[in-house]
Protein backbone atom coordinates (compact mmCIF):
# COMPACT_ATOMS: atom_id res chain seq x y z
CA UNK A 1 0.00 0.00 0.00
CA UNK A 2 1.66 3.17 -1.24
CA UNK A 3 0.91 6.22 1.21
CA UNK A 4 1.03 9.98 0.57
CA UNK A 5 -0.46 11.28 3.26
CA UNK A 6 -2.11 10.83 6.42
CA UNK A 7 -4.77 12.56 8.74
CA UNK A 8 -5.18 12.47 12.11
CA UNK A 9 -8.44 13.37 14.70
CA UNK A 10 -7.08 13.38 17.91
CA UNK A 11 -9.69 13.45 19.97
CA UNK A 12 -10.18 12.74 24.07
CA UNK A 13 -11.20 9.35 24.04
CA UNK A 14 -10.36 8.04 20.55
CA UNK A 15 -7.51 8.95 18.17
CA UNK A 16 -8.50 8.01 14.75
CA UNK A 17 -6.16 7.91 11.61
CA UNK A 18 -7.10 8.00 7.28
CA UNK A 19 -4.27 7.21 5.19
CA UNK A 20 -4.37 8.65 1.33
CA UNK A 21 -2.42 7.67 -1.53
CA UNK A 22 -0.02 9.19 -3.97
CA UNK A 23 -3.52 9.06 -6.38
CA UNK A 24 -5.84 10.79 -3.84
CA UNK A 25 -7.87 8.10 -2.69
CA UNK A 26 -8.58 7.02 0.71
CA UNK A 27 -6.79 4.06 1.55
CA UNK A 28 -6.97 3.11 4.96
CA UNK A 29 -8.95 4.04 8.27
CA UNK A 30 -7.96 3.14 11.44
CA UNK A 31 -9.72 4.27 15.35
CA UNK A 32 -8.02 3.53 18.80
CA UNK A 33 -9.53 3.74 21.74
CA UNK A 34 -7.53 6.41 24.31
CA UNK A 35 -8.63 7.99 27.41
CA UNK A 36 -6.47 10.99 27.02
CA UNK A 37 -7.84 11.85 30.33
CA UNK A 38 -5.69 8.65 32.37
CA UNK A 39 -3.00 10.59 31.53
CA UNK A 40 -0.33 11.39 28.17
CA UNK A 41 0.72 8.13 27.85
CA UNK A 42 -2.17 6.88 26.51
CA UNK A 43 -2.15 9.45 23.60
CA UNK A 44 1.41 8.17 22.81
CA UNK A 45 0.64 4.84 23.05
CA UNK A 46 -2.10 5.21 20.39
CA UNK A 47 -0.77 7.24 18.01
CA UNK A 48 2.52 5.03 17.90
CA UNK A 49 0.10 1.92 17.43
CA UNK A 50 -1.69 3.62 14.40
CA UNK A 51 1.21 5.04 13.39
CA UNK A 52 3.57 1.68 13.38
CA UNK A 53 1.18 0.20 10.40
CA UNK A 54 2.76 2.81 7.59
CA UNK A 55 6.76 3.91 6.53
CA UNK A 56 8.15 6.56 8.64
CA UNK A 57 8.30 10.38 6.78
CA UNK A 58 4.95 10.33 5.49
CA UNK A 59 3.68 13.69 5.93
CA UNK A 60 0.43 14.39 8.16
CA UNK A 61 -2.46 16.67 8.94
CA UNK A 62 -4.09 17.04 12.04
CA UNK A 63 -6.92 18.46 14.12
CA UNK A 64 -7.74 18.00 17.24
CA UNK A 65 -10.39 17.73 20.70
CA UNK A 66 -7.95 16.43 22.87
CA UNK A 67 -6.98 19.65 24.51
CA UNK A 68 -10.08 19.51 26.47
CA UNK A 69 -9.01 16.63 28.89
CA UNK A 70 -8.57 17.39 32.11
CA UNK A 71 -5.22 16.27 32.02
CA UNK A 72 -4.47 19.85 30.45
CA UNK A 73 -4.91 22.54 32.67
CA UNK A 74 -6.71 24.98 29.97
CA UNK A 75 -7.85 24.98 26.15
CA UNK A 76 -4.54 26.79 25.45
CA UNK A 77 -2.40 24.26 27.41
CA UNK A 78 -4.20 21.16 25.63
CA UNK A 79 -3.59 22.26 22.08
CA UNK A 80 0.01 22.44 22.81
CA UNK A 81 0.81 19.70 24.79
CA UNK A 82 -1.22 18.02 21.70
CA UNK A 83 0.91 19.53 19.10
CA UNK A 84 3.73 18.60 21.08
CA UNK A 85 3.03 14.92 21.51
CA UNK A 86 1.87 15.12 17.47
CA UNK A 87 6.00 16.21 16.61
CA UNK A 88 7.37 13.84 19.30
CA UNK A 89 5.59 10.78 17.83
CA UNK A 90 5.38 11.40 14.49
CA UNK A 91 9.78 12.01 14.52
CA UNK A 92 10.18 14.63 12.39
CA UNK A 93 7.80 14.40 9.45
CA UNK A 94 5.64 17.51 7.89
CA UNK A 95 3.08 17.68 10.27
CA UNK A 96 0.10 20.34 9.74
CA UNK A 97 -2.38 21.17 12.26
CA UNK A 98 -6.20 22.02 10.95
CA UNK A 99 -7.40 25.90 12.61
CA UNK A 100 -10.88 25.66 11.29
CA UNK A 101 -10.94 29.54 8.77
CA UNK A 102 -6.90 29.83 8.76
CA UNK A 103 -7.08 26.81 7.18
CA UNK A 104 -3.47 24.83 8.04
CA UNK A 105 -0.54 25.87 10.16
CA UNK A 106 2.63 24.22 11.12
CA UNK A 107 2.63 22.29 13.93
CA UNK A 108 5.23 24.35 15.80
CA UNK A 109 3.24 27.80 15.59
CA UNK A 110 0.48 25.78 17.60
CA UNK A 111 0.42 28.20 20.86
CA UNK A 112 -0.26 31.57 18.37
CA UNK A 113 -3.15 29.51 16.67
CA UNK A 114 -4.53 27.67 19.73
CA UNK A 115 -7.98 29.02 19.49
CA UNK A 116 -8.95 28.24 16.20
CA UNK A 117 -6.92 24.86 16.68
CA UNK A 118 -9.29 23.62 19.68
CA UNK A 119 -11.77 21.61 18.98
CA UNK A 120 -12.07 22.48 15.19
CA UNK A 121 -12.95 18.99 13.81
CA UNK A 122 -16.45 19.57 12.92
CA UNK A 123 -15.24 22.51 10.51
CA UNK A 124 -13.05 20.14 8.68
CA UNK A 125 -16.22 17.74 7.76
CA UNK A 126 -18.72 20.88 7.30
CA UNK A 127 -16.13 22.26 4.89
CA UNK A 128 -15.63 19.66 2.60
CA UNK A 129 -19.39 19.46 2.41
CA UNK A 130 -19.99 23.14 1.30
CA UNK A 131 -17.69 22.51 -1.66
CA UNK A 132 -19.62 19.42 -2.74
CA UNK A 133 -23.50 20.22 -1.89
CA UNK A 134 -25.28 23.17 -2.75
CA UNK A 135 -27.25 23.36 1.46
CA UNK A 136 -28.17 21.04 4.72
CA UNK A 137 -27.13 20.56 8.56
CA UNK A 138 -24.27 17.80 9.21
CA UNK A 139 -25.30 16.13 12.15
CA UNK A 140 -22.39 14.05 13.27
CA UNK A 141 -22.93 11.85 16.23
CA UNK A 142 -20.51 10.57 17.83
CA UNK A 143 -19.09 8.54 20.86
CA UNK A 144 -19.83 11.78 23.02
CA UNK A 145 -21.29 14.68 21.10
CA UNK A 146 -23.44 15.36 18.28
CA UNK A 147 -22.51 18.28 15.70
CA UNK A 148 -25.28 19.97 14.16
CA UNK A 149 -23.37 22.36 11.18
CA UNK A 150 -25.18 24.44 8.58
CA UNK A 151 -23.83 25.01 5.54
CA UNK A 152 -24.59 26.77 1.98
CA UNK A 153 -23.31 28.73 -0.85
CA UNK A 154 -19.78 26.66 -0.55
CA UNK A 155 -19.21 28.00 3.29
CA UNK A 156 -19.80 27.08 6.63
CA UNK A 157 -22.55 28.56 8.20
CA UNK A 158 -22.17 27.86 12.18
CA UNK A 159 -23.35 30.38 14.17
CA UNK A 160 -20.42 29.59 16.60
CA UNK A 161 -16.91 28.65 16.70
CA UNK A 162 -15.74 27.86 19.77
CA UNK A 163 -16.76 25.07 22.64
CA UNK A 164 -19.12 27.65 24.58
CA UNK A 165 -20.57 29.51 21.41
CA UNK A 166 -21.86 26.57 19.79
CA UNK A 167 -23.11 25.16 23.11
CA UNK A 168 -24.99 27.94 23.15
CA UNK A 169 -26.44 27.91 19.61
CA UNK A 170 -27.57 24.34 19.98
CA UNK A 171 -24.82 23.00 17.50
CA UNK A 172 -22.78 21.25 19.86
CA UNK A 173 -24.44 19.06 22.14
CA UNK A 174 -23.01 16.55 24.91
CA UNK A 175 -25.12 13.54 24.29
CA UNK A 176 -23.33 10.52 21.97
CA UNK A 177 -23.96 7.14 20.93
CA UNK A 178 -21.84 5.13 23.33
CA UNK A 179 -20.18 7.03 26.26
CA UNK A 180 -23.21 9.85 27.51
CA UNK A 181 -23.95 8.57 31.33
CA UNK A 182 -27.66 7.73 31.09
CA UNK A 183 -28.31 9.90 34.31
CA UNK A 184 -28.11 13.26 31.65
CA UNK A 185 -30.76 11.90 28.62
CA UNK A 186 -33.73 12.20 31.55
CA UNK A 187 -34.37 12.72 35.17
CA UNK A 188 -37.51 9.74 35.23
CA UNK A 189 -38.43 7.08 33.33
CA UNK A 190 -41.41 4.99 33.08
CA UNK A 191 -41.31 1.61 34.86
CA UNK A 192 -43.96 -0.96 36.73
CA UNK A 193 -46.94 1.22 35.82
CA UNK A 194 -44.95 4.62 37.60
CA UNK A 195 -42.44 7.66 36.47
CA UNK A 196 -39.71 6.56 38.74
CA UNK A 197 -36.33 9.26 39.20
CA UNK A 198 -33.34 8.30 37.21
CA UNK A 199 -30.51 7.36 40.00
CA UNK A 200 -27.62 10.17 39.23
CA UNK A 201 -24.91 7.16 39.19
CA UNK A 202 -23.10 6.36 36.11
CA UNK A 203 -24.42 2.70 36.25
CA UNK A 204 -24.91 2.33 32.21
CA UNK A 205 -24.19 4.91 29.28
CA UNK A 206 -25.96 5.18 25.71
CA UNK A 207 -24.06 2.40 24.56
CA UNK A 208 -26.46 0.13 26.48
CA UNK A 209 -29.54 1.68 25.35
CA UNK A 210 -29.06 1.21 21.90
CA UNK A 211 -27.35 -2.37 22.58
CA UNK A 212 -31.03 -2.89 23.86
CA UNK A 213 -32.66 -1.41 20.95
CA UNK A 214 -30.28 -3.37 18.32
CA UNK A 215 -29.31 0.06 17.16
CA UNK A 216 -25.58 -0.07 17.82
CA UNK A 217 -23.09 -0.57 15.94
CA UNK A 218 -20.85 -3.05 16.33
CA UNK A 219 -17.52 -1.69 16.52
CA UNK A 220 -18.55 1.39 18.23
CA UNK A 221 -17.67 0.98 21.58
CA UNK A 222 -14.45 0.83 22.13
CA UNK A 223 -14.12 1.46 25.95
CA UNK A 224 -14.85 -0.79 29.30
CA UNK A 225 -18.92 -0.56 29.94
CA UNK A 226 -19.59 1.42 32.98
CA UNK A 227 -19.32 -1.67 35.27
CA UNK A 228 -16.37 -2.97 33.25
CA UNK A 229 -18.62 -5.96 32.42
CA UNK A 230 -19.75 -7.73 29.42
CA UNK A 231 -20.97 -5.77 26.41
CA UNK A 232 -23.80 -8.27 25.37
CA UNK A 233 -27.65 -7.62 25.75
CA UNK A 234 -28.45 -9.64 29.32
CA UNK A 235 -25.84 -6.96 30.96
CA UNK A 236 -26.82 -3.79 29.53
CA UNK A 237 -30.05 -4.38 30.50
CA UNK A 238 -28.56 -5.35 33.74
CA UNK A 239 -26.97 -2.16 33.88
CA UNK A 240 -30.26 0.08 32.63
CA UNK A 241 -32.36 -1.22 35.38
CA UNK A 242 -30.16 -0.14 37.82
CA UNK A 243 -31.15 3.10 36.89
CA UNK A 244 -34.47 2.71 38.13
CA UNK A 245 -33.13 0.78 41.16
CA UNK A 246 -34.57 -3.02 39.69
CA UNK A 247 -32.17 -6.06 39.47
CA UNK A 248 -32.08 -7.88 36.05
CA UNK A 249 -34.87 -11.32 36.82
CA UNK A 250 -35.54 -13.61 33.99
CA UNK A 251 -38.85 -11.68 33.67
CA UNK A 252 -38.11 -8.33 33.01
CA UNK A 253 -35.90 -8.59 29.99
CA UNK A 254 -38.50 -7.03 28.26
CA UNK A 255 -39.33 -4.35 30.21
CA UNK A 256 -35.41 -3.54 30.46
CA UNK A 257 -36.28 -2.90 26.49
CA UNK A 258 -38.69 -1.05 26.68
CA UNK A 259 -36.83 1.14 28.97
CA UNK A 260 -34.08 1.20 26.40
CA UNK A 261 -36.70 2.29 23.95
CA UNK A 262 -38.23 5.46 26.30
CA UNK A 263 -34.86 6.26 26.93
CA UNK A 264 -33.58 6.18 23.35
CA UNK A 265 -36.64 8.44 22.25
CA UNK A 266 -35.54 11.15 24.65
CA UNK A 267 -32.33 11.41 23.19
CA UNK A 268 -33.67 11.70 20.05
CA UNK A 269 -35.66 14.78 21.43
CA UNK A 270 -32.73 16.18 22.44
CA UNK A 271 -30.99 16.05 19.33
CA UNK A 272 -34.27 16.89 17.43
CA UNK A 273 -34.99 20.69 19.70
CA UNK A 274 -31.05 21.20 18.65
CA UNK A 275 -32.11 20.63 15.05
CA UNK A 276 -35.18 23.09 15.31
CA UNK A 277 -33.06 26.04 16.82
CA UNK A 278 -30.26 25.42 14.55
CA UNK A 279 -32.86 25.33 11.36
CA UNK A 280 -34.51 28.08 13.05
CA UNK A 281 -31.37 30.48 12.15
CA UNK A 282 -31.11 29.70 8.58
CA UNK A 283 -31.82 31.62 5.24
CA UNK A 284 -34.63 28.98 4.62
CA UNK A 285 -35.83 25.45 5.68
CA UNK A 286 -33.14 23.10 5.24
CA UNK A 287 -34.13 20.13 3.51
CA UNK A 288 -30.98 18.09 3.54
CA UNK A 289 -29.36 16.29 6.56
CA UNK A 290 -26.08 14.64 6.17
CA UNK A 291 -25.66 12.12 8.84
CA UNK A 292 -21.95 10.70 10.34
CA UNK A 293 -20.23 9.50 13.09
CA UNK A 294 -21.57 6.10 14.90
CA UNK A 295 -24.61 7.11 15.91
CA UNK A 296 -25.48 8.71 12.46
CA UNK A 297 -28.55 6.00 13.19
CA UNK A 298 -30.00 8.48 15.03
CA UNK A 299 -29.42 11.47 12.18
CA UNK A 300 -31.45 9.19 9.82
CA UNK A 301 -34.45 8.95 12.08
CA UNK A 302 -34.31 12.54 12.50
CA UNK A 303 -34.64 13.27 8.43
CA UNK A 304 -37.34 10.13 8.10
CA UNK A 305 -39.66 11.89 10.92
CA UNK A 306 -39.08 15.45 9.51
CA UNK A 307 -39.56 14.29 5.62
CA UNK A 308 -36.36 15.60 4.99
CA UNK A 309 -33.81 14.45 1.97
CA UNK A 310 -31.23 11.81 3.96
CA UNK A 311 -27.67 11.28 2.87
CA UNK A 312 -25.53 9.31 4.85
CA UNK A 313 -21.65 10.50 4.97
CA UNK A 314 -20.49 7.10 3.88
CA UNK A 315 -21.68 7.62 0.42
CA UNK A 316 -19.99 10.96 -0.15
CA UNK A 317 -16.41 10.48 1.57
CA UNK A 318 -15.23 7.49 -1.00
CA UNK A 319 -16.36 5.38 -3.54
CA UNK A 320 -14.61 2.15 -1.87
CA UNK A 321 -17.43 0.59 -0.10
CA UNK A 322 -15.10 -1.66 2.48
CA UNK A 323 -14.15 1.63 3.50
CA UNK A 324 -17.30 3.55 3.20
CA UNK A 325 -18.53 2.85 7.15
CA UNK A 326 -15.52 3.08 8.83
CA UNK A 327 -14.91 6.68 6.85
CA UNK A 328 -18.44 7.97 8.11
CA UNK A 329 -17.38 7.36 11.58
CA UNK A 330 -14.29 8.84 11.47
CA UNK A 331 -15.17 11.90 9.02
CA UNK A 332 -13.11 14.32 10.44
CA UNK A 333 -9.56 12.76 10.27
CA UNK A 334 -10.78 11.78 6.43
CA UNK A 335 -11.95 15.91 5.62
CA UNK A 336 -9.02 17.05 7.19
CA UNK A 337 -6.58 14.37 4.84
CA UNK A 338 -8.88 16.09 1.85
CA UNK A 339 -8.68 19.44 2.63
CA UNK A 340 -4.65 19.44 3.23
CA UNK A 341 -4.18 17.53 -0.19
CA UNK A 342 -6.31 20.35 -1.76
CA UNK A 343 -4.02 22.95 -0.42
CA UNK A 344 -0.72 21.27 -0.89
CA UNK A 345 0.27 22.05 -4.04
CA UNK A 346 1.41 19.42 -6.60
């Protein structure tokens, strides 16, 4: 396999890698799970894992999330402690890091760029879809988060930038596919006939409800479960009912699902009053949604309720369907490896 380039998405609890050719094409993607909050050593440990598959010198692109771990002591801190472990691990090569509007920097001017550095990922994807559609919302939903990005007329349209604006213009929003406690989707649920209070313990994440609800995919959870038990049905459902303070009985499988279900619904509420307010601040009614990340499941619900056009990320990214999947979930580290071969000239 000959490489050109590759892309990184370093994020805070996966690092995921897309390798391109010397033709253009994507070529390889690659995700590793690392809990940059633990400590450093797990973001060197996965990037030198990813990294050990290709020849050493191939030059790189990068963006980032990682520099909100609180392992870092601030935003500013994160990016270059990132940047930092990016030059250290990557020993020596071109390495470019992704600032959203400036476009690409070198890695070693990372403290003078560190705010539009931070947490820019979502720009990279909304970007290369302004070039190639005429208007929509991304709605990539991750591990975590879910990014809800207008675009149109070949720009990106975000009201916001940064962590805290577009937290509060609805187009950020803390509530993923795998890793979002249960405790924050709802404060009740409905159980034995009665709204009983959701326990605030992290007993079982979102991963669990849509393990329940057959939804999940199944390479998208990467990290122990919240008991650091078995990831099969029988113990996410034990884990759910502990929210409601019930053991797991041969009986109430079923109602464990059905819990899943209620609890899956509110989620999609969630994500669905985030798509109203960020529609709400367009030119006119957007009637395109572009659905990524591993719980893009969720983003094609959202268009099917609303009537609105669906286009799932994996058919836009490559043509190479065994790649197709794996590109959708990790859209970011693929945009940013398009977007740095558009600007590097040949």
């Amino acid at each position: 396999m000959s490489i050109a380039r590759l892309a990184w998405d370093i994020g805070g609890a996966h690092v995921k890698l897309a390798a391109f050719g010397r033709d253009g094409r994507l070529k390889a993607v690659r995700i590793a799970a690392c809990p940059v909050w633990k400590g450093a050593e797990h973001l060197h440990e996965a990037m030198r894992t990813l990294r050990a598959e290709f020849p050493p010198g191939i030059p790189s692109a990068a963006t980032m999330t990682a520099e909100l771990a609180d392992l870092w002591p601030d935003r500013h801190a994160g990016v270059v402690g990132t940047a930092a472990i990016l030059i250290e691990e990557l020993a020596g090569a071109p390495l470019a890091l992704f600032a959203g509007p400036e476009g690409f920097v070198p890695a070693e001017e990372a403290a003078a760029h560190a705010a539009t550095i931070a947490s820019a990922n979502w720009y990279a994807t909304a970007a290369v879809l302004a070039h190639l559609l005429p208007e929509g919302i991304l709605l990539d939903i991750g591990s975590t988060t879910a990014d809800l990005i207008p675009f149109g007329c070949g720009r990106v349209a975000a009201r916001g930038f940064s962590d805290a604006e577009r937290l509060a213009s609805n187009e950020l929003i803390y509530s993923g596919a795998v890793r979002t406690p249960v405790m924050a989707l709802a404060t009740e649920a409905p159980f034995g006939g009665r709204w009983v209070p959701m326990m605030a313990e992290l007993y079982a994440t979102s991963a669990d409800i849509h393990r329940l609800t057959g939804d999940l995919p199944e390479a998208a959870d990467l990290h122990p479960s919240a008991d650091g038990g078995p990831k099969t049905a029988e113990a996410s459902a034990r884990r759910l009912l502990r929210m409601v303070g019930e053991d797991l009985t041969p009986s109430n499988l079923g109602a464990a699902r059905a819990l899943a279900r209620h609890l899956a619904e509110a989620q999609l509420h969630r994500l669905s009053r985030a798509l109203d307010c960020v529609a709400s601040g367009m030119e006119s009614e957007p009637g395109l949604l572009v659905g990524a990340g591993v719980g893009r499941f969720l983003a094609a619900r959202l268009a099917e309720r609303r009537a609105m056009a669906y286009l799932d990320l994996a058919d836009v990214l490559t043509d190479d369907a065994a790649l197709s999947s794996d590109a959708a979930d990790c859209a970011p580290a693929v945009a940013v490896g398009l977007l740095a071969a558009a600007l590097t000239p040949a």
